[in-house]
Protein backbone atom coordinates (compact mmCIF):
# COMPACT_ATOMS: atom_id res chain seq x y z
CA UNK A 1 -26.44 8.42 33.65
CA UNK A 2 -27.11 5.30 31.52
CA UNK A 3 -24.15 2.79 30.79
CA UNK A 4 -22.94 2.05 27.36
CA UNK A 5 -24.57 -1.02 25.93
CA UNK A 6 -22.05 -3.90 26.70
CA UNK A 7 -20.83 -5.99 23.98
CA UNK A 8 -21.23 -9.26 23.39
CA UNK A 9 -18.68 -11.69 23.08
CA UNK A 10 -19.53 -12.79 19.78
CA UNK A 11 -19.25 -8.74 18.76
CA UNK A 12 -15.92 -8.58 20.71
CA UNK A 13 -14.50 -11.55 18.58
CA UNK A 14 -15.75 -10.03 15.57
CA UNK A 15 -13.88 -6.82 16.14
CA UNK A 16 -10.60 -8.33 18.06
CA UNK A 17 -9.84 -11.63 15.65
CA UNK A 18 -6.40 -10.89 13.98
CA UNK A 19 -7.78 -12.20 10.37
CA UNK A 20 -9.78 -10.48 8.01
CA UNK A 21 -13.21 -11.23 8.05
CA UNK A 22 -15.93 -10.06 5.17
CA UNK A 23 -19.33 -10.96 4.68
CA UNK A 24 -21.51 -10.76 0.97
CA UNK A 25 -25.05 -11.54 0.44
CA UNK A 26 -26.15 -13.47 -2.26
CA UNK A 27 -25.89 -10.76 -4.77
CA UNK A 28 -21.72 -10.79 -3.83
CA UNK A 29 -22.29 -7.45 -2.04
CA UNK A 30 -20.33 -6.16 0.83
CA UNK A 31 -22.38 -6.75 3.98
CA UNK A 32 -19.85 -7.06 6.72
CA UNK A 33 -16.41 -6.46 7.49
CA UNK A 34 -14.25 -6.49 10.89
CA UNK A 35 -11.29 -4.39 11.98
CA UNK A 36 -8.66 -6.65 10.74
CA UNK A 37 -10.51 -6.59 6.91
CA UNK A 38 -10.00 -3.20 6.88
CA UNK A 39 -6.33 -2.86 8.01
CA UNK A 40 -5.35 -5.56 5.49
CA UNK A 41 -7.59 -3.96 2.57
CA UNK A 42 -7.05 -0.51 3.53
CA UNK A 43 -10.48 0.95 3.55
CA UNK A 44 -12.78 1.82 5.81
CA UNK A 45 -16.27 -0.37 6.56
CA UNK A 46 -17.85 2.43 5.88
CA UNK A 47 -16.74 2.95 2.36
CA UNK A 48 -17.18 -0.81 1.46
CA UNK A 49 -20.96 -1.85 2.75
CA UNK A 50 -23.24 -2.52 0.01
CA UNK A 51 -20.75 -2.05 -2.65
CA UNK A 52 -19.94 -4.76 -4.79
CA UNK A 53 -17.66 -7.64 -3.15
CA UNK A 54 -15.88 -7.47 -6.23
CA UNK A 55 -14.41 -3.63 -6.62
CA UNK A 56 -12.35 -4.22 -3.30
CA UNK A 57 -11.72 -8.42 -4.28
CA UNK A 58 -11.80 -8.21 -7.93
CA UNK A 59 -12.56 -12.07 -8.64
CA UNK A 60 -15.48 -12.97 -6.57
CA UNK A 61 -15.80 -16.56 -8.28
CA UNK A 62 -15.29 -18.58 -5.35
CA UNK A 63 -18.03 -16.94 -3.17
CA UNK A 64 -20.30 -17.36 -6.62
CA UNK A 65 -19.58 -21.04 -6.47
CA UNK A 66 -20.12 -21.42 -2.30
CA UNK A 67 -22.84 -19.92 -2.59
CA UNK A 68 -24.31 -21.59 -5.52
CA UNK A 69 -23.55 -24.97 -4.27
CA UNK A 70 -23.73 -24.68 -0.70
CA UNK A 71 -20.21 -25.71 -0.05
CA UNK A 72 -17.37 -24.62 2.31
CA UNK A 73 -14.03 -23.62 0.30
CA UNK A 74 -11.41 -24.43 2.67
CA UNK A 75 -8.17 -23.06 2.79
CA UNK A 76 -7.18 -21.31 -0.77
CA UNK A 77 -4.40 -19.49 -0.80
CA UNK A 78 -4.82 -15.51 -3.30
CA UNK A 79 -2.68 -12.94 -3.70
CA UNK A 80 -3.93 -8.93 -3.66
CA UNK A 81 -1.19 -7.67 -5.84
CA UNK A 82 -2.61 -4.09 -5.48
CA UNK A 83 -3.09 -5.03 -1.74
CA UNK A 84 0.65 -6.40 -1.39
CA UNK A 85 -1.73 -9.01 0.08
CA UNK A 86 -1.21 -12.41 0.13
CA UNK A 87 -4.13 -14.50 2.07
CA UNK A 88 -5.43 -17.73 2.52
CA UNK A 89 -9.06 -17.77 2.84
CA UNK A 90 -11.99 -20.15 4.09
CA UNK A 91 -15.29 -19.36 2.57
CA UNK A 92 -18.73 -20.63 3.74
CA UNK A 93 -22.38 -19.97 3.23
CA UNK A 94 -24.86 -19.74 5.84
CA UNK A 95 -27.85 -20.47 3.82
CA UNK A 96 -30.24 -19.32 6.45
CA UNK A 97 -28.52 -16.17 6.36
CA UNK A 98 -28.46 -15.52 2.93
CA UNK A 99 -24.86 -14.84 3.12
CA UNK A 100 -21.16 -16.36 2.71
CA UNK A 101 -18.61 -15.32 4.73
CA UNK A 102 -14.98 -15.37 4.64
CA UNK A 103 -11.74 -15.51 6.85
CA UNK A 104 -8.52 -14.61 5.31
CA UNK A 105 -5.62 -15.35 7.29
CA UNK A 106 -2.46 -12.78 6.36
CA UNK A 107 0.17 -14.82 4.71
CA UNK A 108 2.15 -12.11 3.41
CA UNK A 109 5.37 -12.11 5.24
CA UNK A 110 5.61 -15.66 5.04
CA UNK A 111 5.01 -15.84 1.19
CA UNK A 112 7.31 -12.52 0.89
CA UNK A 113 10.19 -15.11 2.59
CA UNK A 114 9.20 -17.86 0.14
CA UNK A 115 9.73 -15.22 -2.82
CA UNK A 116 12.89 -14.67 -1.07
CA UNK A 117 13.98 -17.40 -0.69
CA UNK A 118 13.65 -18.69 -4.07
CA UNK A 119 15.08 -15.65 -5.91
CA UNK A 120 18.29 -16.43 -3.73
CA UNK A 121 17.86 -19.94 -4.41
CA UNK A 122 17.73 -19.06 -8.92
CA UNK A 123 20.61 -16.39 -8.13
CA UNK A 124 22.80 -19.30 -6.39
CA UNK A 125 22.10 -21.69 -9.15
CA UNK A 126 23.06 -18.86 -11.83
CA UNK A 127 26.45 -18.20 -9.76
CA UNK A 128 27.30 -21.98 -9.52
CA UNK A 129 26.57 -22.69 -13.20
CA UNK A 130 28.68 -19.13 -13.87
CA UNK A 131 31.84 -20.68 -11.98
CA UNK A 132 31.69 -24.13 -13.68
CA UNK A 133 31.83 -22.46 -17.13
CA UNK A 134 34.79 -20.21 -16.08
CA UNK A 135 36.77 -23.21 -14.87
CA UNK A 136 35.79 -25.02 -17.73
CA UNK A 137 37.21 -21.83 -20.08
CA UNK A 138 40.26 -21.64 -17.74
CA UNK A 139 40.70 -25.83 -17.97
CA UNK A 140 40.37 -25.66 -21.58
CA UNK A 141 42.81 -22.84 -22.01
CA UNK A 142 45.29 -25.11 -19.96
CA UNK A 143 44.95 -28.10 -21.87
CA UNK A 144 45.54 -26.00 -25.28
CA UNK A 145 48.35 -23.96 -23.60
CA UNK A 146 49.82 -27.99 -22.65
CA UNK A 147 49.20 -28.97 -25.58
CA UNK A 148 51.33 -26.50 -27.42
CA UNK A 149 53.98 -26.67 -25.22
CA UNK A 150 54.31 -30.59 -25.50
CA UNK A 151 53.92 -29.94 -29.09
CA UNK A 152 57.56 -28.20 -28.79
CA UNK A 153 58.74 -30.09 -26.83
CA UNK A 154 58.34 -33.11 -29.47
CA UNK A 155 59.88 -30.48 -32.19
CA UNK A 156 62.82 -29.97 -29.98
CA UNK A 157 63.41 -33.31 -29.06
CA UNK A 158 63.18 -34.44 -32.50
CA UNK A 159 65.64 -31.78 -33.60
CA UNK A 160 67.73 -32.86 -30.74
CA UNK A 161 67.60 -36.59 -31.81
CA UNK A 162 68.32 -35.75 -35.63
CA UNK A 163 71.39 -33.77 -34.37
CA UNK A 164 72.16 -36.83 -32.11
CA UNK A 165 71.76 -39.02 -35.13
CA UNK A 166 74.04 -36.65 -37.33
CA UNK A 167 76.60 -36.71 -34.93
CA UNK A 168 76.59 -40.67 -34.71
CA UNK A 169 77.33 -41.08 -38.23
């Protein structure tokens, strides 16, 4: 009875890291993925290798432009709408390779909470601004309900003074 090849380390990182992982060759095809990829995206490796980086990432500018200039894009933050994805990813080439890879960390709850937060935040602002115009209706309708009542007043007292004045005569 043989034993099952052992994995390497570097093959047990690959399949245990938490963030998605994908590698594309220099034509932006699929030539990689881990575990994690798949959960966030979805899919299965299977479905994915050699396919165009593109049908499961739509925009595939940014490994374009590592790849074209040799440089490491470091920490930009996408959303996968059609995913309910939100990631931020690190991309690199590895020229010797002939590949760029990428490692998306899942953001999604925490930009969810942002979202959250600042629809509460618009919805507070709306109810503040709501209350300050209805006191300012109900302080206007005070001062003209005040004003008409002095206004009477100054009718009756002036009646009340001509009669005084009548009566002095």
């Amino acid at each position: 009875m043989t034993e099952p090849p052992v994995k390497s380390l570097w093959e047990l990182l690959w399949d245990y890291d938490p963030n998605g992982l994908i590698v594309v060759d220099s034509e932006m095809n699929v030539y990689l993925v881990n575990p994690a990829f798949c959960k966030l995206f979805g899919v299965e490796a299977s479905a994915i290798i050699g396919q165009p980086a593109a049908s499961i990432l739509g925009d595939v500018s940014d490994f374009r432009d590592c790849w074209q200039t040799n440089t490491v894009i470091p920490a930009k933050e996408e959303n996968y709408p059609k995913y309910n994805l939100y990631v931020r990813k690190v991309i690199f080439p590895i020229i010797d390779q002939q590949i760029v890879a990428c490692i998306m960390v899942n953001l999604t709850h925490e930009w969810q909470s942002e979202q959250e937060l600042r629809r509460l935040r618009r919805e507070t602002i709306e109810k503040v601004n709501e209350v300050v115009d209805n006191q300012m209706k109900v302080a206007q309708e005070i001062a003209s309900l005040l004003g008409e009542t002095t206004a009477e007043t100054k009718v009756s007292l002036l009646r009340l003074i001509s009669i005084v004045d009548r009566g002095a005569m």
